[in-house]
C-alpha atoms as a PDB file:
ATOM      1  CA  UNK A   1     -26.929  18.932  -6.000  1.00  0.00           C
ATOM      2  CA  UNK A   2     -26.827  22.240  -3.743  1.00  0.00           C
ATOM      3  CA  UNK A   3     -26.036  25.554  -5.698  1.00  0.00           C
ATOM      4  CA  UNK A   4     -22.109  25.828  -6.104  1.00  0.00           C
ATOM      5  CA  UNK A   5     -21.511  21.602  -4.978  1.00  0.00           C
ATOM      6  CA  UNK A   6     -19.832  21.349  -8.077  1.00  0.00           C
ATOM      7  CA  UNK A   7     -17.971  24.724  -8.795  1.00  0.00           C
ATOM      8  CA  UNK A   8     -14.754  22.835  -8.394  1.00  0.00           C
ATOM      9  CA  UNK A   9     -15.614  20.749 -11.867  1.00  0.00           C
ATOM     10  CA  UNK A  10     -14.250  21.995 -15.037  1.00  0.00           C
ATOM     11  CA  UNK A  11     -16.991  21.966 -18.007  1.00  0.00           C
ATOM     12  CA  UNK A  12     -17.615  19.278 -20.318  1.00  0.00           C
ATOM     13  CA  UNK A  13     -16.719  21.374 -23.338  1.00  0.00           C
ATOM     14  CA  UNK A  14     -13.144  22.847 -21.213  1.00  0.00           C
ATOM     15  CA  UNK A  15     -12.260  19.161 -20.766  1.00  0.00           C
ATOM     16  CA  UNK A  16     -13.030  18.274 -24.748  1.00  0.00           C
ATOM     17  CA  UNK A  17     -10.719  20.941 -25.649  1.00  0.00           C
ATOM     18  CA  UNK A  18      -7.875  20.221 -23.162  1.00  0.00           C
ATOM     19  CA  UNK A  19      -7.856  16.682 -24.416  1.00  0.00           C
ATOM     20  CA  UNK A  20      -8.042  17.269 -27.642  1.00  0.00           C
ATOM     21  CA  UNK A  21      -4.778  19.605 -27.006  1.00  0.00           C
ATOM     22  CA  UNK A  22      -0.982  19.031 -26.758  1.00  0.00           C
ATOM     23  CA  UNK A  23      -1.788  14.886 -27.951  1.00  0.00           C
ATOM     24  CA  UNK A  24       2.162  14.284 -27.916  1.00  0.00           C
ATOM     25  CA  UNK A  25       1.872  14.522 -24.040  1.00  0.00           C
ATOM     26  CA  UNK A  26      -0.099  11.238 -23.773  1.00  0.00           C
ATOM     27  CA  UNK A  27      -1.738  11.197 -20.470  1.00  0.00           C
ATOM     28  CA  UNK A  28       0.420  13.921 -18.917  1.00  0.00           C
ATOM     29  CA  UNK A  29      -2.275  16.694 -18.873  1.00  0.00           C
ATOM     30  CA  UNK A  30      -1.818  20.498 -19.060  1.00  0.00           C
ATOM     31  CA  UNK A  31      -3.506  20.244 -15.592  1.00  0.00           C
ATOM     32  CA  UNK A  32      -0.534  17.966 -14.115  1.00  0.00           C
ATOM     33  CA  UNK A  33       0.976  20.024 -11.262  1.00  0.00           C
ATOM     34  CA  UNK A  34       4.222  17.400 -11.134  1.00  0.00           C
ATOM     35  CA  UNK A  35       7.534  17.943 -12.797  1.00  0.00           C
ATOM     36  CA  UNK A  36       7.373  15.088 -15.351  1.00  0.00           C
ATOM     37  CA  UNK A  37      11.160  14.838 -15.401  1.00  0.00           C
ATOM     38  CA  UNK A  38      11.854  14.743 -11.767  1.00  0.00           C
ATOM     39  CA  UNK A  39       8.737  12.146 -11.692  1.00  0.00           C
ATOM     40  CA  UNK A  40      10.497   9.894 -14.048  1.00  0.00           C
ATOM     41  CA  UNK A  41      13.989  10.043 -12.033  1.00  0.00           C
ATOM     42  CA  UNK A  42      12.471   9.588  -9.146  1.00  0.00           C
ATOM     43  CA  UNK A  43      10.849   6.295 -10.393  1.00  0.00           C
ATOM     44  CA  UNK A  44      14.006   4.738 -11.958  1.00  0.00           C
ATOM     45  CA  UNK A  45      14.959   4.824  -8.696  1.00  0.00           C
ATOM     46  CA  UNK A  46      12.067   3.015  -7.597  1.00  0.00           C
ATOM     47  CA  UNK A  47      12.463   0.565 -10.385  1.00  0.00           C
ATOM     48  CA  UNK A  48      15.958   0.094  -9.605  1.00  0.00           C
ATOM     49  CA  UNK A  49      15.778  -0.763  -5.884  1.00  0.00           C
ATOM     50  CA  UNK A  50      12.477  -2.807  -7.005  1.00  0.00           C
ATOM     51  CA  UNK A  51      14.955  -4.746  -9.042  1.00  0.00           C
ATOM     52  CA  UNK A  52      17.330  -5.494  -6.542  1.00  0.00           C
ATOM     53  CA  UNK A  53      14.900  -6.457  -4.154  1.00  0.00           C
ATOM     54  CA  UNK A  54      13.527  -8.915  -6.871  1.00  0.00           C
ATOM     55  CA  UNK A  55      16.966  -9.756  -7.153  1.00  0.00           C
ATOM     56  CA  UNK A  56      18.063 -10.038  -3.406  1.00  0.00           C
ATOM     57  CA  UNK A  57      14.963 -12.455  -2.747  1.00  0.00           C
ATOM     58  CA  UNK A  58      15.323 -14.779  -5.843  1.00  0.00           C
ATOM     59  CA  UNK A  59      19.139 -15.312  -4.698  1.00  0.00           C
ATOM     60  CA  UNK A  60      18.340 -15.873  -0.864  1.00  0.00           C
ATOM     61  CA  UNK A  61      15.358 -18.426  -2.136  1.00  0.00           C
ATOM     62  CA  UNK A  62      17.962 -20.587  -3.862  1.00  0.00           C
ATOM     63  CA  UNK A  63      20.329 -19.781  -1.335  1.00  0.00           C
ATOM     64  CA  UNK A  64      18.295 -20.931   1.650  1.00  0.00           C
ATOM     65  CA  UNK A  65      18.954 -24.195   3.613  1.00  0.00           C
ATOM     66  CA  UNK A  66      19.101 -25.933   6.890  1.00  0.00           C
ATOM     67  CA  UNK A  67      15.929 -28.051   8.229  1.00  0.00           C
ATOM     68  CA  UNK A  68      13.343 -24.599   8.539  1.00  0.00           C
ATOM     69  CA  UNK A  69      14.572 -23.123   4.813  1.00  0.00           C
ATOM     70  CA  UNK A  70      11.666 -25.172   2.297  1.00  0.00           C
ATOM     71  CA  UNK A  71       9.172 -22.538   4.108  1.00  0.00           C
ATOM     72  CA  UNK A  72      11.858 -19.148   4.498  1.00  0.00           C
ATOM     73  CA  UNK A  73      12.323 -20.043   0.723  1.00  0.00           C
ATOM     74  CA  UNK A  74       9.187 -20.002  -0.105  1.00  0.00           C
ATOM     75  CA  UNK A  75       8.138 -16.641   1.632  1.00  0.00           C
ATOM     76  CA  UNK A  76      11.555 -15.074  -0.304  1.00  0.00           C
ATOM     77  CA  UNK A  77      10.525 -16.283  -3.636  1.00  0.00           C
ATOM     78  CA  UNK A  78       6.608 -15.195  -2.916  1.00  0.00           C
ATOM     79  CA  UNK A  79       8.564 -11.609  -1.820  1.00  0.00           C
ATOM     80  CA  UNK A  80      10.420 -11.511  -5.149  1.00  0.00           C
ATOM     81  CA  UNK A  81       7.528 -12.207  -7.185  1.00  0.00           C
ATOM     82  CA  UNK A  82       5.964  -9.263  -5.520  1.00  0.00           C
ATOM     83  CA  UNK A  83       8.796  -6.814  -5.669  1.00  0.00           C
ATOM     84  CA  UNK A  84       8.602  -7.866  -9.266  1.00  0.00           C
ATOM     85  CA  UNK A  85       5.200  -6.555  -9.307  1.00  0.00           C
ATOM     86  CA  UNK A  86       6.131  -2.782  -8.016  1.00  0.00           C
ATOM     87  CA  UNK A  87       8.826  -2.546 -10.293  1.00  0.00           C
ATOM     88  CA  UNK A  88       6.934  -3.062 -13.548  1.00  0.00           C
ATOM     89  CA  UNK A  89       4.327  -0.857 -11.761  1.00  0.00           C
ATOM     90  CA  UNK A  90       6.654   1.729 -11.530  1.00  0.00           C
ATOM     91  CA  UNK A  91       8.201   1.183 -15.061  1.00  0.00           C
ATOM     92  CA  UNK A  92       4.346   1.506 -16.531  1.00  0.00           C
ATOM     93  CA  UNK A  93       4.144   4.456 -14.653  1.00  0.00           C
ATOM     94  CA  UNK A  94       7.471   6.097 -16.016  1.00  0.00           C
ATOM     95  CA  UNK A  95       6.067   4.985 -19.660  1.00  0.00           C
ATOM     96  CA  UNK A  96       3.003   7.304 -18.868  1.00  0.00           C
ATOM     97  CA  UNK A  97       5.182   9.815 -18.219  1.00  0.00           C
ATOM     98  CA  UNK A  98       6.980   9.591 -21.245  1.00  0.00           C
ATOM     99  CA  UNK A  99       9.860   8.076 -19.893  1.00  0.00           C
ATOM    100  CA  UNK A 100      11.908   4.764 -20.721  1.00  0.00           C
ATOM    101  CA  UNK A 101      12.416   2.776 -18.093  1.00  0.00           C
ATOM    102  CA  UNK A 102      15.888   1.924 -17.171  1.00  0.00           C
ATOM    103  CA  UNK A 103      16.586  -1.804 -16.960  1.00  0.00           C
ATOM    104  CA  UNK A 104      20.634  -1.524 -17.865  1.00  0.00           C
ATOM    105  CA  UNK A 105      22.138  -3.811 -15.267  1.00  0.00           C
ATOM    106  CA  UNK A 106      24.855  -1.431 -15.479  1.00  0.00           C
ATOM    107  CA  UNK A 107      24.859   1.219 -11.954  1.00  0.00           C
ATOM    108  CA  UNK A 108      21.661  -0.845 -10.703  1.00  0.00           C
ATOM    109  CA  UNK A 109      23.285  -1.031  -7.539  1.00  0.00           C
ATOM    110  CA  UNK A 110      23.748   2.821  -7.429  1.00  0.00           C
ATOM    111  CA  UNK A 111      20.859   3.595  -8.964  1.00  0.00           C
ATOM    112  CA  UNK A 112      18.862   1.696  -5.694  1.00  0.00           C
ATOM    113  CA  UNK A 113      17.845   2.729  -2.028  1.00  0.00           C
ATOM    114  CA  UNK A 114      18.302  -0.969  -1.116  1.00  0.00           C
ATOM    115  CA  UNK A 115      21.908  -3.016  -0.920  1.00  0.00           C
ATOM    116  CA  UNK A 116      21.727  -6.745  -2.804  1.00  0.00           C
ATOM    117  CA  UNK A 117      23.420  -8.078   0.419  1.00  0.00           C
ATOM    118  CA  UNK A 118      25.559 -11.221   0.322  1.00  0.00           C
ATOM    119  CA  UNK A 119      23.503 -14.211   1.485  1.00  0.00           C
ATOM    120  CA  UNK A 120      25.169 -16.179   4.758  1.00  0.00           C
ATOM    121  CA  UNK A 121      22.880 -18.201   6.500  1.00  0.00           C
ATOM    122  CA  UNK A 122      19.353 -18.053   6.929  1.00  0.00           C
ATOM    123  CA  UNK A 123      18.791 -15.484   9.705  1.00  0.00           C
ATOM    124  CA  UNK A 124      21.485 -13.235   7.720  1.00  0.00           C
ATOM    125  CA  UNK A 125      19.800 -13.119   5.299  1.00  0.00           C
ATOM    126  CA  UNK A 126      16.098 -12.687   6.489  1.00  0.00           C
ATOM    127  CA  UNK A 127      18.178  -9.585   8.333  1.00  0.00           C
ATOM    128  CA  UNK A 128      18.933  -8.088   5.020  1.00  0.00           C
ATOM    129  CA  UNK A 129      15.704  -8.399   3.832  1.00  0.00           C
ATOM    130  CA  UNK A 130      14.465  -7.055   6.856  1.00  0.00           C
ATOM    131  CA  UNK A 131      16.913  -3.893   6.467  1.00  0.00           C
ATOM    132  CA  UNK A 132      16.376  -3.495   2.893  1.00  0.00           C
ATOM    133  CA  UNK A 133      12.290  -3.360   3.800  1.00  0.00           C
ATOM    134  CA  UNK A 134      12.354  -1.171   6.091  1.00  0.00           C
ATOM    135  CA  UNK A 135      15.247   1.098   3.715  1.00  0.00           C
ATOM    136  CA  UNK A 136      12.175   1.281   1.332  1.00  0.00           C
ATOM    137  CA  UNK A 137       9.257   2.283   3.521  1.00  0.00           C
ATOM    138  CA  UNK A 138      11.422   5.210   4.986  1.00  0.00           C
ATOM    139  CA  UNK A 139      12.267   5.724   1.249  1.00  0.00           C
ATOM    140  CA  UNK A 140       8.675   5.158  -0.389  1.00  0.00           C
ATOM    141  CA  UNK A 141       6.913   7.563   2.842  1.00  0.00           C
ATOM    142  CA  UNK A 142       9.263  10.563   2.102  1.00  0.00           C
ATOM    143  CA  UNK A 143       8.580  10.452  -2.174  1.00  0.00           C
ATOM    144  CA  UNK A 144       4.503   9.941  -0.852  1.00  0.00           C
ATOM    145  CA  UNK A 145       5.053  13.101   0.763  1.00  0.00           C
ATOM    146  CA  UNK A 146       7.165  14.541  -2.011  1.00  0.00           C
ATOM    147  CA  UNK A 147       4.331  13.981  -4.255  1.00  0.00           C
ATOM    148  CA  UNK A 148       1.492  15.200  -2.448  1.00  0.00           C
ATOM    149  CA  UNK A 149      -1.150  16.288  -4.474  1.00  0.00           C
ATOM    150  CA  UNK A 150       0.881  17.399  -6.939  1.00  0.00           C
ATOM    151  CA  UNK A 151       0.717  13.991  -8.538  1.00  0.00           C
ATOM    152  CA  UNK A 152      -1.878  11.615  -7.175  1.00  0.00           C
ATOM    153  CA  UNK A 153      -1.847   8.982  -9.634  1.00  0.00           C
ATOM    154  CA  UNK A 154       2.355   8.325  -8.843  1.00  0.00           C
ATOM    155  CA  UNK A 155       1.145   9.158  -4.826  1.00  0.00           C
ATOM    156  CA  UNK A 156      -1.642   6.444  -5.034  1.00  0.00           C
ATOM    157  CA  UNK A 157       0.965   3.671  -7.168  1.00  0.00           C
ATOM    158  CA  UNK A 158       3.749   4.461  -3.764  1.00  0.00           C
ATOM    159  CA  UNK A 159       1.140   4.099  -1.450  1.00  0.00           C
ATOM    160  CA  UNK A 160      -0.195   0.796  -2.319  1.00  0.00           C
ATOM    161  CA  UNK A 161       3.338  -0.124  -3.148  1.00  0.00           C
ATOM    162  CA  UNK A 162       4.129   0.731   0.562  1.00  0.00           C
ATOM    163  CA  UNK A 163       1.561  -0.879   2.236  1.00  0.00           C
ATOM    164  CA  UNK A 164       3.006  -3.854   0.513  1.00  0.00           C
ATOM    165  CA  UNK A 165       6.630  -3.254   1.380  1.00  0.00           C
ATOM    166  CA  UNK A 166       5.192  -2.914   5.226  1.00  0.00           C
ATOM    167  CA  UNK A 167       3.465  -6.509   5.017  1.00  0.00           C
ATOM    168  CA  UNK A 168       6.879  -7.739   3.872  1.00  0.00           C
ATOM    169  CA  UNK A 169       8.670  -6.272   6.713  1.00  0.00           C
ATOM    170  CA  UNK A 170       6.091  -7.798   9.307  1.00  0.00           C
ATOM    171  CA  UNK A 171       7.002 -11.365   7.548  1.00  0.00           C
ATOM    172  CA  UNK A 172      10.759 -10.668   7.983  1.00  0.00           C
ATOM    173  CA  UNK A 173      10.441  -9.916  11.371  1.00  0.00           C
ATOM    174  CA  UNK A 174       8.226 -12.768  12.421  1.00  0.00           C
ATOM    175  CA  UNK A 175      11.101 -15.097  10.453  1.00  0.00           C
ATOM    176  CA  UNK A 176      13.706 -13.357  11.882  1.00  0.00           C
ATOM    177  CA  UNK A 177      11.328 -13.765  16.037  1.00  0.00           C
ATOM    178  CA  UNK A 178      10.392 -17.343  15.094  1.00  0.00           C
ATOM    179  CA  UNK A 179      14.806 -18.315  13.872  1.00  0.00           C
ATOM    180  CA  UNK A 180      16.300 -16.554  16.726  1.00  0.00           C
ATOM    181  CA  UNK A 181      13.559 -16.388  19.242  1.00  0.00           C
ATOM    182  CA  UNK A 182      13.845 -12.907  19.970  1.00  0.00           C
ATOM    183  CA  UNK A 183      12.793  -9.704  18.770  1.00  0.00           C
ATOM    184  CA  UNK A 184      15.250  -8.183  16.563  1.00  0.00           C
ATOM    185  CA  UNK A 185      13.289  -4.878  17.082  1.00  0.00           C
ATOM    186  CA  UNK A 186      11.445  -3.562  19.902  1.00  0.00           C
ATOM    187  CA  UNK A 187       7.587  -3.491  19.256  1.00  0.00           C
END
């Protein structure tokens, strides 16, 4: 290693003593530039909208039916199962923090980015999917940027979480092209 490479490391022995420090904190680090609290309400929003996606899809997978719906209703349950996925990923993370993860059923809907939606028939509701998709990459990009390097480990969960969320809107929209036969958006 060239003189100076590693200037940007702490010590061994400055590391030992920082961990050994402040133990109540768990994993949240003296060196964490986030606001812990802010963190932790901005993910029980995340959970929350993760939950009525997991919701939303579960309830259009029943709901689905016509002669094309044994296929739409499997994609919607493999999406809920999924959004399942981000939410308890975003409930670990709010554990980490020192947080409690809010389940209550009670103001879920507020508490979300993303509407539950009503059903209707199949291209309705591949629509609302398709809306409440694209209502959470707009939402997940803007708390990426929010958290900058300021917290990388929540940045890093949001990202992959995002990259996800885009997949699922790419399915939605090729449902949504291959029911109707058009392009619901322009590409």
């Amino acid at each position: 290693m060239a003189d100076g490479a590693d200037s940007f490391l702490t010590d061994v022995t400055t590391l030992r003593e920082r961990a050994r420090k402040s133990l109540d904190d768990g994993a949240v680090m003296p060196t964490y530039k986030g606001d812990p609290e802010k963190t932790i309400e901005l993910l029980q929003s995340v959970v929350a909208t993760e939950l009525v996606c997991v919701l939303r899809y579960r309830m259009h997978a029943i709901s689905a039916d016509g002669i094309t719906s044994e296929s739409v209703s499997a994609e919607f349950e493999e999406h809920a199962v999924s959004e399942q996925k981000h939410m308890q990923m975003a409930a670990e993370r709010i554990d980490q923090l020192g947080g409690v993860p809010n389940f209550n059923p009670e103001g879920l809907a507020s508490r979300s980015a993303t509407e539950y939606g009503d059903g209707g028939n199949l291209v309705e509701m591949i629509k609302q999917n398709l809306i409440a998709e694209r209502i959470v990459i707009e939402h997940y990009q803007e708390l990426i940027r929010y958290f900058g390097d300021d917290d990388p480990t929540t940045r890093i969960m949001l990202e992959h979480i995002l990259a996800e969320e885009e997949d699922h809107a790419s399915d939605m929209h090729d449902l949504l092209v291959a029911h109707e036969g058009k392009p619901f958006l322009k590409g």
